[in-house]
C-alpha atoms as a PDB file:
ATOM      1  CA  UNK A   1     -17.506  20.413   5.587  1.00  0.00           C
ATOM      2  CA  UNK A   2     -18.005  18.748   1.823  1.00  0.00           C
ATOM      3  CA  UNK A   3     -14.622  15.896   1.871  1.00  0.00           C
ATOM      4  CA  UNK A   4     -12.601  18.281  -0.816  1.00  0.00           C
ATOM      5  CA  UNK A   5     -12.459  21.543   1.642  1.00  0.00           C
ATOM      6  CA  UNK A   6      -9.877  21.886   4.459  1.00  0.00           C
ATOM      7  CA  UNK A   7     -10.033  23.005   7.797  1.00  0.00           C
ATOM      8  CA  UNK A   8      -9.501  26.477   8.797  1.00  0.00           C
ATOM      9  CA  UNK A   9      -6.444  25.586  10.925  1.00  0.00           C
ATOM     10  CA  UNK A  10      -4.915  22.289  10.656  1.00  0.00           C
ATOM     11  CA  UNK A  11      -1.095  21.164  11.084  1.00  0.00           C
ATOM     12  CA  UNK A  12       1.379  20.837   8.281  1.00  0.00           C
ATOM     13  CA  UNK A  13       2.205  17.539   9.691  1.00  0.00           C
ATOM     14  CA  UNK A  14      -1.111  16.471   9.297  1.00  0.00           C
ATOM     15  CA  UNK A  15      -1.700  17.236   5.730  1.00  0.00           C
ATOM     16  CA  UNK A  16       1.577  15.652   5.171  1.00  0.00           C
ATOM     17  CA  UNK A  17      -0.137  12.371   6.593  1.00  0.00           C
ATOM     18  CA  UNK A  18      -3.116  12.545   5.126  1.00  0.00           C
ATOM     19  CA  UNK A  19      -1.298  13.052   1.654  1.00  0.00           C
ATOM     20  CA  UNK A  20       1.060  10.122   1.965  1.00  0.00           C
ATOM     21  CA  UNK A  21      -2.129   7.824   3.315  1.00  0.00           C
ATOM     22  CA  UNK A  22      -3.618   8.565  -0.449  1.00  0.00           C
ATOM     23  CA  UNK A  23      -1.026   8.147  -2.362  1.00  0.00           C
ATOM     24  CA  UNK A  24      -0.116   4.543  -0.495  1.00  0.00           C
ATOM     25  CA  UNK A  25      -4.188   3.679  -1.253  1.00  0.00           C
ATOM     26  CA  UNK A  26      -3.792   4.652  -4.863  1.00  0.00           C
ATOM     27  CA  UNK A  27      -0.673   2.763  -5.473  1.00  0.00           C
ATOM     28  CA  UNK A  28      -2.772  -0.325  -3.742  1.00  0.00           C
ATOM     29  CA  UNK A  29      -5.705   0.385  -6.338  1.00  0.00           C
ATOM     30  CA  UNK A  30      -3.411   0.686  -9.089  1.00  0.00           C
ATOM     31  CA  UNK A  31      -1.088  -2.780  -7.781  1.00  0.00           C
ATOM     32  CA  UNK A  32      -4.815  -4.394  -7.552  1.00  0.00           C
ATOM     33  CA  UNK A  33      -6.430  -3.434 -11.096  1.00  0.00           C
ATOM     34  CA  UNK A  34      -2.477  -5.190 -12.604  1.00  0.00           C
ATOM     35  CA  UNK A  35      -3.197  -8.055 -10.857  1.00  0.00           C
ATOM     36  CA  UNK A  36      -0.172  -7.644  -8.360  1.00  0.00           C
ATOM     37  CA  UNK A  37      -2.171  -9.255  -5.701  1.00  0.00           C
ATOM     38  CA  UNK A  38      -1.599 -11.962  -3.010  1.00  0.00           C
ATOM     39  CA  UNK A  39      -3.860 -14.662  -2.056  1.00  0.00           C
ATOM     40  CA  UNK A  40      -4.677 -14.617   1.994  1.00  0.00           C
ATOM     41  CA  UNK A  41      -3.652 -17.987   2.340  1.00  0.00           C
ATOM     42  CA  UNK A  42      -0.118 -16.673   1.214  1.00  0.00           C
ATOM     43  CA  UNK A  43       0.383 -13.345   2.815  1.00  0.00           C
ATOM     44  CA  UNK A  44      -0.326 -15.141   5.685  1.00  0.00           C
ATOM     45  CA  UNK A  45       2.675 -17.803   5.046  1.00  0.00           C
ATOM     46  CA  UNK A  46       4.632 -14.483   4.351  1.00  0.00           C
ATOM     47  CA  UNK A  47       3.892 -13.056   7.799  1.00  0.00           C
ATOM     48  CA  UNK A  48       4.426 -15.969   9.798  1.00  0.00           C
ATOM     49  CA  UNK A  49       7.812 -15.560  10.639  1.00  0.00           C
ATOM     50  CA  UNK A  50       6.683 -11.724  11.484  1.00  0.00           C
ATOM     51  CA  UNK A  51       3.877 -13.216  13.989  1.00  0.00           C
ATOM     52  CA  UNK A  52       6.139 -15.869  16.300  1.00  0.00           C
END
């Protein structure tokens, strides 16, 4: 099965999934290529108060 073809039965919910997934990687690309990116050292200093 070539990547572009779908399944012969699959769930709506599924496709739904796999839809927002790309869109969420192409907005990433797109953030990326304007320079809307943050260092490691600073997402970590961002997360800390996530990872107590």
């Amino acid at each position: 099965m070539s990547r572009n073809s779908l399944p012969q039965k699959f769930e709506a919910e599924e496709a739904i999934e796999k839809i927002i997934l790309l869109e969420k990687i192409h907005i990433g690309f797109e953030q990326s290529k304007a320079g809307k990116v943050v260092s490691a050292d600073d997402a970590k200093l961002r997360m800390k108060k996530w990872l107590k």
